[in-house]
Protein backbone atom coordinates (compact mmCIF):
# COMPACT_ATOMS: atom_id res chain seq x y z
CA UNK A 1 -54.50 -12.46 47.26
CA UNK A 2 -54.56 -14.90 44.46
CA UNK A 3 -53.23 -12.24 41.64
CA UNK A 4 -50.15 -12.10 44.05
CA UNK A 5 -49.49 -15.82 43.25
CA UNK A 6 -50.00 -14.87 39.60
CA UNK A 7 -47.61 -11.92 39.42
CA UNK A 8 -45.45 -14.10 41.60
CA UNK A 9 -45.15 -16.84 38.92
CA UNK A 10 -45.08 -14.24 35.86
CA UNK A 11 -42.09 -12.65 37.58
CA UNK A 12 -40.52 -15.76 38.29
CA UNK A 13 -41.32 -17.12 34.73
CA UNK A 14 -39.52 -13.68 33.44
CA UNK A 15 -36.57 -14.37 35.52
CA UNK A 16 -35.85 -17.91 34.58
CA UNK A 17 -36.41 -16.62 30.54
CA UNK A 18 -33.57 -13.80 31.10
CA UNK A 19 -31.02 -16.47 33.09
CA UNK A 20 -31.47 -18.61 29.89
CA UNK A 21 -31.62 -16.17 27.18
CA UNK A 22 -28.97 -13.49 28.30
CA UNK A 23 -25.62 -16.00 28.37
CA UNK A 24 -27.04 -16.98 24.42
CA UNK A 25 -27.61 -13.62 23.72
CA UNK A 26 -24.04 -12.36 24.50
CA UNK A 27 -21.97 -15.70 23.19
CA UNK A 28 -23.74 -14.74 19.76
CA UNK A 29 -22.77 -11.21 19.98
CA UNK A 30 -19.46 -12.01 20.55
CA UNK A 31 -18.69 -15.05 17.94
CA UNK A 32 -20.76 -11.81 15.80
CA UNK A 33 -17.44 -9.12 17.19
CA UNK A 34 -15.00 -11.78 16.53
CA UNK A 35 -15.67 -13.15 12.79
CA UNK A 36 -16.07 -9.25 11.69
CA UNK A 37 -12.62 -8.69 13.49
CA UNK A 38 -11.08 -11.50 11.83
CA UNK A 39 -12.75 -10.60 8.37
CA UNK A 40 -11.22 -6.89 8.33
CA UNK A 41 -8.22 -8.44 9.18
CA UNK A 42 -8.36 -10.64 5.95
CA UNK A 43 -9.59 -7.69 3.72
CA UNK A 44 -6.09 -5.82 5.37
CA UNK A 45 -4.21 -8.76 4.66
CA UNK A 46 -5.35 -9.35 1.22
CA UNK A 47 -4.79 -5.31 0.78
CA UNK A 48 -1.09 -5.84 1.51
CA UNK A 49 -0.66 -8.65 -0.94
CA UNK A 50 -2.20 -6.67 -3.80
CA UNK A 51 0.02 -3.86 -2.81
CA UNK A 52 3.32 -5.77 -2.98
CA UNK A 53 2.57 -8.19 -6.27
CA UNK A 54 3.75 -6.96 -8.93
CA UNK A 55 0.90 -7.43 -11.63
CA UNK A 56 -2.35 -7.22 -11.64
CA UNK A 57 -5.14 -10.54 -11.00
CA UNK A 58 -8.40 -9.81 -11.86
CA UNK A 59 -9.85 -12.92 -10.27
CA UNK A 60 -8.04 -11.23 -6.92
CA UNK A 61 -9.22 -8.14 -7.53
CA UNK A 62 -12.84 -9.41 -8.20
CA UNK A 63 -12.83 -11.79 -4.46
CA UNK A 64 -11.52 -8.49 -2.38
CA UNK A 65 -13.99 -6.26 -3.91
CA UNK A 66 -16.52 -8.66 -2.95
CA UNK A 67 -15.28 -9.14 0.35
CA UNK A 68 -15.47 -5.40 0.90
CA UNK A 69 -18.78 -4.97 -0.15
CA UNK A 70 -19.91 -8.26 2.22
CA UNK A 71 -18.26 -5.96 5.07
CA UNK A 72 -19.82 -2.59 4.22
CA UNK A 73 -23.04 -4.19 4.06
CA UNK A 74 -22.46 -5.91 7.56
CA UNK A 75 -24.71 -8.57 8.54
CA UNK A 76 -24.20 -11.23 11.25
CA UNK A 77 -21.61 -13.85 11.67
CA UNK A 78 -21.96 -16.23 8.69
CA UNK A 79 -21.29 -13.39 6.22
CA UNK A 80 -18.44 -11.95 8.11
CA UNK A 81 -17.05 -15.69 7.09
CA UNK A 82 -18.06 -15.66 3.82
CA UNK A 83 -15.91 -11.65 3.57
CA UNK A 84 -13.21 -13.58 5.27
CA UNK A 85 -13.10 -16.95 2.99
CA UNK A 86 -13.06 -14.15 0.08
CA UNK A 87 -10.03 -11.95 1.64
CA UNK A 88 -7.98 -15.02 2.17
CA UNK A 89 -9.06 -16.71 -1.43
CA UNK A 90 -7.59 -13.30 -2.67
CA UNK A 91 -4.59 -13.14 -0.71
CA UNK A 92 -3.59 -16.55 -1.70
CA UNK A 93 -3.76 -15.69 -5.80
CA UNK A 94 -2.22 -12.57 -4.95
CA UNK A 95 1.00 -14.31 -2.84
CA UNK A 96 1.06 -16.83 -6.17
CA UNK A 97 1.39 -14.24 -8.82
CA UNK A 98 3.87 -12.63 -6.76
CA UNK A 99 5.86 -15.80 -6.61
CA UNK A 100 5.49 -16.77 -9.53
């Protein structure tokens, strides 16, 4: 009878691991969805700037190229920031050329 206290505690053990672990697990999956989301959307953004400025930047050209490759190669949240500081970095030369 004493292996049933043992499973007992293993089980509980388990239990109280999975309450504490499963909340974590799914907040970082989601801040995960939510910079990639807002990352393409930067890369799309950036896409439209190039498309309506006149000339060509280089140094624009260079950040959304890098940007895209961050995103093909995926990866978790902190480089789906780093695609979108690059997107908007690019955008913003992009909007100056065209204004200026």
């Amino acid at each position: 009878m004493g292996w049933v206290w043992a499973v007992g505690g293993v089980v509980l053990l388990g239990a109280g691991f999975l309450v504490a672990a499963v909340p974590r697990l799914r907040a970082t999956a989601l801040e995960r969805r939510t910079e990639w989301s807002a990352a393409r959307a930067g890369i799309a953004t950036a896409a439209v700037s190039r498309d309506a400025c006149a000339g060509r930047v280089p140094e624009a050209e260079a950040l959304l190229a890098r940007a895209e490759a961050i995103t093909a190669g995926r990866g978790g949240a902190t480089a789906a920031r780093e695609a979108a500081g690059l997107a908007h970095r690019a955008d913003l030369l992009w909007r100056e050329a065209g204004h200026g």
